[in-house]
N, C-alpha and C. Protein backbone atom coordinates (compact mmCIF):
# COMPACT_ATOMS: atom_id res chain seq x y z
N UNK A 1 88.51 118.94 24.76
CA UNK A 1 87.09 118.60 24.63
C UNK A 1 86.44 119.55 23.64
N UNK A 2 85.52 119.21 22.75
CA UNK A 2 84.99 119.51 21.84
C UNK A 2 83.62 119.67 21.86
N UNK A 3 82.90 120.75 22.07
CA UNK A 3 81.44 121.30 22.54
C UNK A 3 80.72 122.06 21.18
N UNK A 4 81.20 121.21 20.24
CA UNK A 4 80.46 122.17 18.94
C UNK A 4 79.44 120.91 18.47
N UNK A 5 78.35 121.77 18.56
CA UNK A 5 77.28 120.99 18.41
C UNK A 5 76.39 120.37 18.78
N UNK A 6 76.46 118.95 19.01
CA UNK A 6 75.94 118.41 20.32
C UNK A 6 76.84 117.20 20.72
N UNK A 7 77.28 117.69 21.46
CA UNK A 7 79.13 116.59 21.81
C UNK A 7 78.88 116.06 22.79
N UNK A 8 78.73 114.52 23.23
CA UNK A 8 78.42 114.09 24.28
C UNK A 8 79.62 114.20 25.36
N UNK A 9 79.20 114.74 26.79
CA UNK A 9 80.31 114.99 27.39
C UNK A 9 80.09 113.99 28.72
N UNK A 10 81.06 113.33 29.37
CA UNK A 10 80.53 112.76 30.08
C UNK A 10 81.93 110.68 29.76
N UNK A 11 80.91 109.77 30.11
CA UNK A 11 81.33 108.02 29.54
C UNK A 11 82.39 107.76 30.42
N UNK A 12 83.42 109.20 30.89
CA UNK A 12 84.77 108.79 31.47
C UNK A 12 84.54 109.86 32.70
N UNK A 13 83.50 109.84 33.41
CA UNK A 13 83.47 110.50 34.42
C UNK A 13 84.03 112.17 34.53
N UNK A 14 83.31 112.66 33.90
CA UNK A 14 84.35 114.24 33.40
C UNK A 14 82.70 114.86 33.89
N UNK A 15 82.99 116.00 34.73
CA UNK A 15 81.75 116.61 34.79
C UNK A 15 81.44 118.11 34.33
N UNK A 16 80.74 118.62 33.56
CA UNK A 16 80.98 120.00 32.94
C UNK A 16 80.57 120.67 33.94
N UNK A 17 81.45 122.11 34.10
CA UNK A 17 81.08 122.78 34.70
C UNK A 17 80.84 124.31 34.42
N UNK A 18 79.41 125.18 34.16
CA UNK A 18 79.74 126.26 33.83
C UNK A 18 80.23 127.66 34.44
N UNK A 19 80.96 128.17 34.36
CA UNK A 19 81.25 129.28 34.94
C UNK A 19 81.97 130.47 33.99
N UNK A 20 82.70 131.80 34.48
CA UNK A 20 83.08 132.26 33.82
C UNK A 20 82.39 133.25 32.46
N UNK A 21 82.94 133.75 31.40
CA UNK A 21 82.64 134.69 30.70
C UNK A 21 82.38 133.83 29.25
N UNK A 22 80.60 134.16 28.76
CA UNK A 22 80.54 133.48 27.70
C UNK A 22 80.30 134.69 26.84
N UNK A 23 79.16 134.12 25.38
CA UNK A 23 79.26 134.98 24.53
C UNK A 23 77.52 134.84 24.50
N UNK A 24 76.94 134.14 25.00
CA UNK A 24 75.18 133.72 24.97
C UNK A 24 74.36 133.44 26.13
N UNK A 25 73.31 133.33 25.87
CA UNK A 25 72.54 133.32 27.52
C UNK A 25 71.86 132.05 27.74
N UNK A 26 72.03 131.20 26.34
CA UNK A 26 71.29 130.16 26.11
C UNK A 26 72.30 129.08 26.40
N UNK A 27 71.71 127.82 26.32
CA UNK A 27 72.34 126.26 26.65
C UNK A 27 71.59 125.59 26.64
N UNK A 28 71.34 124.16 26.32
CA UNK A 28 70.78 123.73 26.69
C UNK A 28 71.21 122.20 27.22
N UNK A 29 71.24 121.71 28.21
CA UNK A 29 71.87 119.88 28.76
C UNK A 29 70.84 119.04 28.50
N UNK A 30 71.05 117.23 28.11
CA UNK A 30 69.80 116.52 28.80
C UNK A 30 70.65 115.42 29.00
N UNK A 31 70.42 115.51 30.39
CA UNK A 31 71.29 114.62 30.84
C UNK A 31 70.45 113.19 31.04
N UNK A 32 71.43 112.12 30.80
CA UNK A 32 70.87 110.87 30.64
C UNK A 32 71.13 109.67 31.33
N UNK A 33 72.34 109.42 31.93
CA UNK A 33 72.64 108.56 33.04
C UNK A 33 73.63 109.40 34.21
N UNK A 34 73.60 108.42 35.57
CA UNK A 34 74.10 109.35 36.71
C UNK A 34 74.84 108.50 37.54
N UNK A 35 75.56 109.18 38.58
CA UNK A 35 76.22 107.97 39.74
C UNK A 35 77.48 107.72 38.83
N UNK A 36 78.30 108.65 38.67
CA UNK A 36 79.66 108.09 37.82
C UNK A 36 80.44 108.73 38.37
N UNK A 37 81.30 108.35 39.32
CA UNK A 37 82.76 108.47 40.52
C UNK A 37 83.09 109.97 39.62
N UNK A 38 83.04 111.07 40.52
CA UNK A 38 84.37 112.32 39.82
C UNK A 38 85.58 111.83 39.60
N UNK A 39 86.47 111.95 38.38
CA UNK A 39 87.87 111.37 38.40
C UNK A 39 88.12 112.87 37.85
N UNK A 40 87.63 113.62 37.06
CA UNK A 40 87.94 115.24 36.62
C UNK A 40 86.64 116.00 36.02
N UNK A 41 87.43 116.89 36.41
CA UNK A 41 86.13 118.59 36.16
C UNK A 41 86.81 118.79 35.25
N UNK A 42 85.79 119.74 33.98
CA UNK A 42 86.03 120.70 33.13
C UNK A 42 85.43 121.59 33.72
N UNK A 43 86.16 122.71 33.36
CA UNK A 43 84.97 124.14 33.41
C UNK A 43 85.12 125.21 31.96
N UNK A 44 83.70 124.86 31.94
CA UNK A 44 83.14 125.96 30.55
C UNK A 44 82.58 126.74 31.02
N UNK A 45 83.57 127.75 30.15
CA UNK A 45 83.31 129.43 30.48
C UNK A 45 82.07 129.69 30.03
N UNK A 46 80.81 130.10 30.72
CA UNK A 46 79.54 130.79 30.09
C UNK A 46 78.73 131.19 31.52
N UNK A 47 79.38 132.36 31.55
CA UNK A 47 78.33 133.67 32.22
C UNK A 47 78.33 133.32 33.20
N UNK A 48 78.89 132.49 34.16
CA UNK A 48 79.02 132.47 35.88
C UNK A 48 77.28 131.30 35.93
N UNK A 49 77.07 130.94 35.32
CA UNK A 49 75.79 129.99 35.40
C UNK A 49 75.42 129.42 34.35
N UNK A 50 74.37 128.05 34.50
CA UNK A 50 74.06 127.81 33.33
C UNK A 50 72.79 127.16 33.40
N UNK A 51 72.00 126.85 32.21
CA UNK A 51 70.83 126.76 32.34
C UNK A 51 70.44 125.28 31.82
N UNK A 52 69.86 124.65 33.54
CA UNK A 52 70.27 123.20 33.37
C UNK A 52 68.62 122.70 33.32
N UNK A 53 68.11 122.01 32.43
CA UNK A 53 67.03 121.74 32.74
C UNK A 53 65.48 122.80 33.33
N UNK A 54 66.13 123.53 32.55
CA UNK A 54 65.36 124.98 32.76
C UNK A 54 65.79 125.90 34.22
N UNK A 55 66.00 125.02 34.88
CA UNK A 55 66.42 125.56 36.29
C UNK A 55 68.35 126.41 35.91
N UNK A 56 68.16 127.84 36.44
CA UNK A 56 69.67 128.38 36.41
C UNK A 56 70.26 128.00 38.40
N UNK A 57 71.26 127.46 38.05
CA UNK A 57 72.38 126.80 39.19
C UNK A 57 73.57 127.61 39.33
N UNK A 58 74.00 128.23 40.30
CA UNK A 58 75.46 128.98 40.47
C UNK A 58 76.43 127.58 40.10
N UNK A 59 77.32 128.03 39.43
CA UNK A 59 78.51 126.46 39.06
C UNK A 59 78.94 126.24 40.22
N UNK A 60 79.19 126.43 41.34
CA UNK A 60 79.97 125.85 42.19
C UNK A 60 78.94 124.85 42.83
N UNK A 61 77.45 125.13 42.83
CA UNK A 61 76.73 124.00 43.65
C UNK A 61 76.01 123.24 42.53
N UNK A 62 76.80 123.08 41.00
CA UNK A 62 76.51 122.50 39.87
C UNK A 62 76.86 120.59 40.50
N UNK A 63 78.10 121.00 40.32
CA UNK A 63 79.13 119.62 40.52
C UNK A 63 79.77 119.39 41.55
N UNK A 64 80.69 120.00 41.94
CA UNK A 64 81.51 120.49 42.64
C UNK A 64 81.71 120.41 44.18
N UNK A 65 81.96 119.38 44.95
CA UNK A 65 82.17 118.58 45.85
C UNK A 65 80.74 117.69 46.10
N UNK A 66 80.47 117.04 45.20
CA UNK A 66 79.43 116.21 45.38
C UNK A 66 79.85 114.37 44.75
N UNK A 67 79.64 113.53 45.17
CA UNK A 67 80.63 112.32 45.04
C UNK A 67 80.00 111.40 43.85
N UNK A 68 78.53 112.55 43.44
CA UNK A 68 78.52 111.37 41.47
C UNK A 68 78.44 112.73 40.75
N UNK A 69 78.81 112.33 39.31
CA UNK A 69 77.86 113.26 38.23
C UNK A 69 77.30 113.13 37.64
N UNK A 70 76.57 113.72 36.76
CA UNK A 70 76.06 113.23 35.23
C UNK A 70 76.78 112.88 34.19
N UNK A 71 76.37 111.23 33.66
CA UNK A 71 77.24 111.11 32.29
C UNK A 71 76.41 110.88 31.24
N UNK A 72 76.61 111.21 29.93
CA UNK A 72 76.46 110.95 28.84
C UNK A 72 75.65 112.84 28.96
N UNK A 73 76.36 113.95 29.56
CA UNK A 73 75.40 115.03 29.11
C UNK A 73 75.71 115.71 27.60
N UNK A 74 74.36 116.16 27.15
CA UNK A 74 74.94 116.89 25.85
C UNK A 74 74.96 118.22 25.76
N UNK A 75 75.47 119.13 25.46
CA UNK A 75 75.60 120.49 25.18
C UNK A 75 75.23 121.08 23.62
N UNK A 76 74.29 121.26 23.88
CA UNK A 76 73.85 122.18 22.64
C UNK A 76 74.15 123.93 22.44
N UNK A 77 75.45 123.74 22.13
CA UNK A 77 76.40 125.32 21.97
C UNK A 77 77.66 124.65 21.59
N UNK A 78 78.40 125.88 20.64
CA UNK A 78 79.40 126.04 20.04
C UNK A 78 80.32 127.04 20.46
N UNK A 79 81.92 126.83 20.12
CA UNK A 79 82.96 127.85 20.73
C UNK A 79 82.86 128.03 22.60
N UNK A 80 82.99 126.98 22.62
CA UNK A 80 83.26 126.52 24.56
C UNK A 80 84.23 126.32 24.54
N UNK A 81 85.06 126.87 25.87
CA UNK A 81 86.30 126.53 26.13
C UNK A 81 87.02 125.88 27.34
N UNK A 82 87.60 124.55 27.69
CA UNK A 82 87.40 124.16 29.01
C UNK A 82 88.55 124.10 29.71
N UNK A 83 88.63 124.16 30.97
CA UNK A 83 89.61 124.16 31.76
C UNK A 83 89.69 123.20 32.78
N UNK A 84 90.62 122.18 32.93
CA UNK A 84 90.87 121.52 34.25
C UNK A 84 90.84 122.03 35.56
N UNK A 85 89.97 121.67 36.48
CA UNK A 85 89.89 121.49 38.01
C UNK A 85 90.33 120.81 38.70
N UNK A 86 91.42 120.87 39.30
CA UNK A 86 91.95 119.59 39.97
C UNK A 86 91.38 119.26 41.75
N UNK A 87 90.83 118.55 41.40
CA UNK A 87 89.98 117.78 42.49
C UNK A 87 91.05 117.60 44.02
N UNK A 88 90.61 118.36 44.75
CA UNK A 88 90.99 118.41 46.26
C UNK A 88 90.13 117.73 47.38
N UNK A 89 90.96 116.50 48.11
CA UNK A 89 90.08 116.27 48.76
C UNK A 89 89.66 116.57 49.93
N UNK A 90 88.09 116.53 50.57
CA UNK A 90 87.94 117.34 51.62
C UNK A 90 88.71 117.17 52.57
N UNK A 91 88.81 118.27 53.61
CA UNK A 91 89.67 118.20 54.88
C UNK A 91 88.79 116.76 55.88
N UNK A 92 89.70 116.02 57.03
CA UNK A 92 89.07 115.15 57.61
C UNK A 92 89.71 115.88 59.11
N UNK A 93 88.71 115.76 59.66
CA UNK A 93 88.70 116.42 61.21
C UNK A 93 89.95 115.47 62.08
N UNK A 94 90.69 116.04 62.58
CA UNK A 94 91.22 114.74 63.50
C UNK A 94 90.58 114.49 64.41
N UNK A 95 90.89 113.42 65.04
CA UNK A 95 90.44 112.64 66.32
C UNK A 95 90.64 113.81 67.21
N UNK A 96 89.58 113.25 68.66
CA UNK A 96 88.83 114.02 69.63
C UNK A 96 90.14 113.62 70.59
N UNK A 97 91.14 114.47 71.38
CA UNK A 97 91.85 113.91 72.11
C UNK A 97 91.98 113.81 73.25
N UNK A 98 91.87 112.61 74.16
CA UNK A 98 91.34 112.32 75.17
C UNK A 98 92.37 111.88 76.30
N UNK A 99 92.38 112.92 77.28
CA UNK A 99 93.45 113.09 78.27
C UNK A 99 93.91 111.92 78.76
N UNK A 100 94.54 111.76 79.51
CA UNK A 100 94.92 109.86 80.33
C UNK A 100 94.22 109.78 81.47
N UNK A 101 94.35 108.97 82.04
CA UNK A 101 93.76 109.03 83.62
C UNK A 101 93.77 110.04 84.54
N UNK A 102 95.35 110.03 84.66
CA UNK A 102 95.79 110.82 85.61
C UNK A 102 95.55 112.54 85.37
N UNK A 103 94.95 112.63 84.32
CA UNK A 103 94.50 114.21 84.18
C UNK A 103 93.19 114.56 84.54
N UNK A 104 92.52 113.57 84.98
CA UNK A 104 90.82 113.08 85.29
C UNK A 104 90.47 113.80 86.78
N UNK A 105 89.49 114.02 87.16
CA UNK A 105 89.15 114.21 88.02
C UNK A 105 89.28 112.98 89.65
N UNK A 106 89.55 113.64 90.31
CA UNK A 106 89.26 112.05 91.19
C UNK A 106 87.86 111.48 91.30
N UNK A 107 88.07 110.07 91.32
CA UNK A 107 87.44 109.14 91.24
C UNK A 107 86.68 109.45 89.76
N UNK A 108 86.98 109.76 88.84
CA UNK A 108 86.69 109.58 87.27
C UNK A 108 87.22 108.63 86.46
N UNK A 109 88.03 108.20 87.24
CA UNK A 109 88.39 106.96 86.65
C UNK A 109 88.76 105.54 87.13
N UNK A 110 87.21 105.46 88.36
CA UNK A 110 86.99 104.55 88.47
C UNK A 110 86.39 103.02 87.48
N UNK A 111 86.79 101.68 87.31
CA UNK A 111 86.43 100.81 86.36
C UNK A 111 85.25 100.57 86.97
N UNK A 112 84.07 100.43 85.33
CA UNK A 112 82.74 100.23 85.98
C UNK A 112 82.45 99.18 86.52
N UNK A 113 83.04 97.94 86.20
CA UNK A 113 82.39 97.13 87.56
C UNK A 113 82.69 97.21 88.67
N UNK A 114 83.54 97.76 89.20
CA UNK A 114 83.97 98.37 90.25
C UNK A 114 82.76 99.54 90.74
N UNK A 115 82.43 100.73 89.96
CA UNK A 115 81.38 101.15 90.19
C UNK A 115 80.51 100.33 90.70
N UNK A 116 79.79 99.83 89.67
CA UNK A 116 79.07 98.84 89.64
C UNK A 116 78.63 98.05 91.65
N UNK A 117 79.65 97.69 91.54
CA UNK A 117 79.46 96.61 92.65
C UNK A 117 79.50 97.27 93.45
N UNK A 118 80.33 98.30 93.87
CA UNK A 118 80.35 99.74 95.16
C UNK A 118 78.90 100.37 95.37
N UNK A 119 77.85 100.20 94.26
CA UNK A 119 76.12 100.89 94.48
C UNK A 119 76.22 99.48 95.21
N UNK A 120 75.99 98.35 94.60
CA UNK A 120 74.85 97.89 94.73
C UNK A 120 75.46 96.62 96.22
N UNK A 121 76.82 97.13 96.85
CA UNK A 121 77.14 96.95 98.15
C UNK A 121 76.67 98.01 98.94
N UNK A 122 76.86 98.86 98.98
CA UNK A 122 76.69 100.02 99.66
C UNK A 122 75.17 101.03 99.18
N UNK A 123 74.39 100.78 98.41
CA UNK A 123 73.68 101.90 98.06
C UNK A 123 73.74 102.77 97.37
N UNK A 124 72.94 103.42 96.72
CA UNK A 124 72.90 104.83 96.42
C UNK A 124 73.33 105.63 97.75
């Protein structure tokens, strides 16, 4: 990828990311369309942050496990250098595991209409 000048980055779902050791304090993005599936990260090295819309963002809560990005952004800076992120997906909790009957308390696993009909024969 090629960041000299004003290089549109972005069309194929690629999301820039800044981090790392630059050579300037300046940047500038304007980003123009959004909602485009992550398929890969770059990361451009400049100073552990970058300055997005006037607002400065730590890179990791730039892009970076969030499920759109910005496409068509432009970068106004030269001599960037980028690196692949390979996209991990989040952990998924397993299922809640739920003993059998016979590990239940007595009468916990009585069937509710059975409940059911035992009140309203007998009472509360």
């Amino acid at each position: 990828m090629n960041f000299d000048g004003e290089t549109a980055v972005g069309g194929d779902a690629i999301a820039a990311v800044l981090m790392g050791v630059g050579h300037s304090n300046l940047v500038t993005m304007r980003m123009t369309a959004f909602l485009e599936p992550i398929t890969e990260v770059h990361v451009i090295t400049f100073l552990g942050h970058c300055i997005l819309d006037g607002q400065i963002r730590l890179f990791n809560q730039l892009f970076i496990g969030v499920p759109a990005v910005p496409v068509g952004m432009h970068v106004r800076h030269s001599h960037f250098t980028t690196l692949p992120v390979p996209m991990v997906p989040a952990p998924v909790a397993p299922a809640p595991v739920v003993p059998p009957d016979e590990d239940l308390p007595a009468g916990a696993n009585i069937p509710a209409d059975d409940f059911l009909e035992g009140i309203l024969a007998n009472g509360l």
